[in-house]
Protein backbone atom coordinates (compact mmCIF):
# COMPACT_ATOMS: atom_id res chain seq x y z
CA UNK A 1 -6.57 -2.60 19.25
CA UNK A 2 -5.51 0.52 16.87
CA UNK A 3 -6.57 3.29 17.03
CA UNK A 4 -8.53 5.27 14.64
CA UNK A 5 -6.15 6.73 11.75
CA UNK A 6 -6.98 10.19 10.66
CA UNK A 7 -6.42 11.22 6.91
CA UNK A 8 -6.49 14.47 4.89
CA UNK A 9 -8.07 14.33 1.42
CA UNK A 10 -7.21 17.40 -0.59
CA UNK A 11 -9.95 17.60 -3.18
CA UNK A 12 -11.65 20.04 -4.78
CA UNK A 13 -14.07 17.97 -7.21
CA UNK A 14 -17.31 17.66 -5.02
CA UNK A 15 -18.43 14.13 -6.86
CA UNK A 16 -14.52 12.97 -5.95
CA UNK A 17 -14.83 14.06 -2.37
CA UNK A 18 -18.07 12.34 -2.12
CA UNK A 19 -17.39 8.81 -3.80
CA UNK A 20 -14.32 8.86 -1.40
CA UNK A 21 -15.82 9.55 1.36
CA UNK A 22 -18.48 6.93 0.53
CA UNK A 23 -15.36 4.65 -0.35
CA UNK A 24 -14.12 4.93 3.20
CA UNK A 25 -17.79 4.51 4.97
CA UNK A 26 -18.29 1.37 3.49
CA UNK A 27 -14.95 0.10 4.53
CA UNK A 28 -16.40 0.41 8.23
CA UNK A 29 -12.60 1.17 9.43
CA UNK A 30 -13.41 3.64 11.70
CA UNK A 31 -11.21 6.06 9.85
CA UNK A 32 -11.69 9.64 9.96
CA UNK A 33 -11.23 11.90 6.79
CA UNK A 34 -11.28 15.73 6.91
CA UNK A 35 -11.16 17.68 3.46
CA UNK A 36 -10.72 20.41 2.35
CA UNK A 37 -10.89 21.94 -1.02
CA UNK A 38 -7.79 23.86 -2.09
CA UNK A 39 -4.53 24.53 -1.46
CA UNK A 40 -4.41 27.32 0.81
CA UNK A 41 -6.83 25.61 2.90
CA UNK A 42 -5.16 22.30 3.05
CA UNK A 43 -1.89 24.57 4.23
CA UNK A 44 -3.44 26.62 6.78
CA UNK A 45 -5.03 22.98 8.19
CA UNK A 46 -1.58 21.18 7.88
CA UNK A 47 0.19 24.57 9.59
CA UNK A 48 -2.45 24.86 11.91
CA UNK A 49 -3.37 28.44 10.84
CA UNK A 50 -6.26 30.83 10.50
CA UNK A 51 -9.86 28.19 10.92
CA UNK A 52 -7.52 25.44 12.15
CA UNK A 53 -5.19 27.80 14.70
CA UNK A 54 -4.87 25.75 17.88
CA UNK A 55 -5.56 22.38 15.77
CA UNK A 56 -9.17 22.77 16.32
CA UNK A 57 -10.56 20.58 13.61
CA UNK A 58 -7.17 19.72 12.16
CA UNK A 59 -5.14 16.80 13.83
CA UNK A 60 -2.19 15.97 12.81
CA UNK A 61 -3.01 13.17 9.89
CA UNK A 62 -1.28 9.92 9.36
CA UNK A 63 -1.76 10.39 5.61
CA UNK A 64 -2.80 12.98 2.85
CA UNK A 65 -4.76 12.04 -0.15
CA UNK A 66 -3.65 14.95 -2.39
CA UNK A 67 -4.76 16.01 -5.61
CA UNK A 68 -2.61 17.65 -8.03
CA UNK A 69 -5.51 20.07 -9.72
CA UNK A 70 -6.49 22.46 -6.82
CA UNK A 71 -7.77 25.90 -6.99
CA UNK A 72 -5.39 28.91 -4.44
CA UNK A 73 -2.15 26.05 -4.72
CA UNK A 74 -1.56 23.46 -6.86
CA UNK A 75 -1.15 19.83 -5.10
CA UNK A 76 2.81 20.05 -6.38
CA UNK A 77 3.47 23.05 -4.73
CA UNK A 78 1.72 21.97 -1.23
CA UNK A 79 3.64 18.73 -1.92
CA UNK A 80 6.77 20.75 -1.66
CA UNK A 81 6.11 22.21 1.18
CA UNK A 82 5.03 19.53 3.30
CA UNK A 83 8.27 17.35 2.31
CA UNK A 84 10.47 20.59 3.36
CA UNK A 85 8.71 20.84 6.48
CA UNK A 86 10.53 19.30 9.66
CA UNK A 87 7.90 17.59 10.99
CA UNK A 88 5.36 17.12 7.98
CA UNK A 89 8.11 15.57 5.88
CA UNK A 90 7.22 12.33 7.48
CA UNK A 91 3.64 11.90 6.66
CA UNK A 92 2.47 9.46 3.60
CA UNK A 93 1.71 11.72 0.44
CA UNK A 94 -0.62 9.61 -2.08
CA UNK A 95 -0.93 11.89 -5.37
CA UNK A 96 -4.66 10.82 -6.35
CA UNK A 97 -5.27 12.52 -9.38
CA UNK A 98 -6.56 12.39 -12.76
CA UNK A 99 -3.16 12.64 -14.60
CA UNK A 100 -1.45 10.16 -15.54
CA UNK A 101 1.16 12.08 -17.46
CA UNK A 102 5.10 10.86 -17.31
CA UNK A 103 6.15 14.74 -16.15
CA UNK A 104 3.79 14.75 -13.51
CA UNK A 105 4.57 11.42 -11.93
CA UNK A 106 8.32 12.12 -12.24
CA UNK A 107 7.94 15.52 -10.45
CA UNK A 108 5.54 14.00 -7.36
CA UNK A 109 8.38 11.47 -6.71
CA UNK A 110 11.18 13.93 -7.23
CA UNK A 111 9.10 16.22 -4.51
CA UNK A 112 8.75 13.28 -1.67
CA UNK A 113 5.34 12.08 -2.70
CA UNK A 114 5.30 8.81 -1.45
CA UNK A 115 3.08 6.74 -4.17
CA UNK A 116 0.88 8.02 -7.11
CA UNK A 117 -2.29 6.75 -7.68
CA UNK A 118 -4.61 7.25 -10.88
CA UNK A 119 -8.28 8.09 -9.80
CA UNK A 120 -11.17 5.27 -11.29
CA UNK A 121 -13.62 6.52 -13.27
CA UNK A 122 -15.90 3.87 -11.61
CA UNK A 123 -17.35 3.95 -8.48
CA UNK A 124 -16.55 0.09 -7.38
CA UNK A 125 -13.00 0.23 -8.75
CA UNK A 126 -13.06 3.79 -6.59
CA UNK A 127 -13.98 1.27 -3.45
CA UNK A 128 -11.75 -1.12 -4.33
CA UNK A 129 -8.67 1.67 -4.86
CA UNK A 130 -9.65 2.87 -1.10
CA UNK A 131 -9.74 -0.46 0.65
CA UNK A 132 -6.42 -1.16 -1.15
CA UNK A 133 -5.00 1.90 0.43
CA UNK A 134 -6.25 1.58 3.64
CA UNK A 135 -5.12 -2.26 3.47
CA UNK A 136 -1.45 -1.61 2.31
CA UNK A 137 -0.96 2.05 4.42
CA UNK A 138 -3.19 1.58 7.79
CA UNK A 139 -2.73 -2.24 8.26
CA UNK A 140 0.31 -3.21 6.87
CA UNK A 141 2.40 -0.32 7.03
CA UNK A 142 3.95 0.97 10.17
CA UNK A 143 3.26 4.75 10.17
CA UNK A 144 5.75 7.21 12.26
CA UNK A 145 3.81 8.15 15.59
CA UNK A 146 1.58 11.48 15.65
């Protein structure tokens, strides 16, 4: 039996966070998903700093779900960091965003992310996106250990 996987979702669009998070009940995987809602915060939970020191409320996640529009740090510069980082470097990055510009899927890539992923509008294709992630990243995929 696997265990549970834990991901981060980087969001800072409430109605996002919320038809993701609904996305992920209804898949009934048992997966848990911590957010938070800008860049500095998604650092300080990644480094294990300030709210999080001590990883109290932050394990280590076996992927991100990062957005590239966040308020404090932009999703491309956290990118960067966490693909410079010794040991973040080998968690899954999945750019969810609203872009779909050329530039900013050349510069995720470039940066380490490891797909890029256009957000739905809809709330079923939303679902769908999810349990396509969770099928191809948490089932198929063999992640590095924590």
């Amino acid at each position: 039996m696997r265990r549970p996987y834990d991901i981060l979702l980087i969001e800072d669009n409430p109605a996002d966070v919320e038809i993701t998070l609904e996305a992920f009940r209804r898949s009934r995987s048992g997966t848990r998903v911590s957010v938070c809602r800008d860049g500095e915060d998604a650092l300080d939970y990644l480094f294990q700093r300030g709210r999080y020191a001590r990883g109290q409320n932050a394990p280590r996640p076996d992927m991100i779900l990062l957005d590239l529009n966040l308020p404090k740090r932009s999703g491309l510069e956290l990118l960067e960091q966490v693909k410079q980082h010794e040991t973040l470097r080998e968690i899954p990055v999945i750019v969810l965003t609203t872009s779909d510009r050329d530039d900013d899927v050349r510069r995720c890539y470039r940066l380490g992310a490891n797909n890029y992923l256009t957000k739905p509008v809809q709330f079923d294709e939303c679902v769908k996106l999810v349990a396509t992630i969770q099928q191809y990243w948490l089932e198929l995929s063999k992640l590095p250990p924590r």
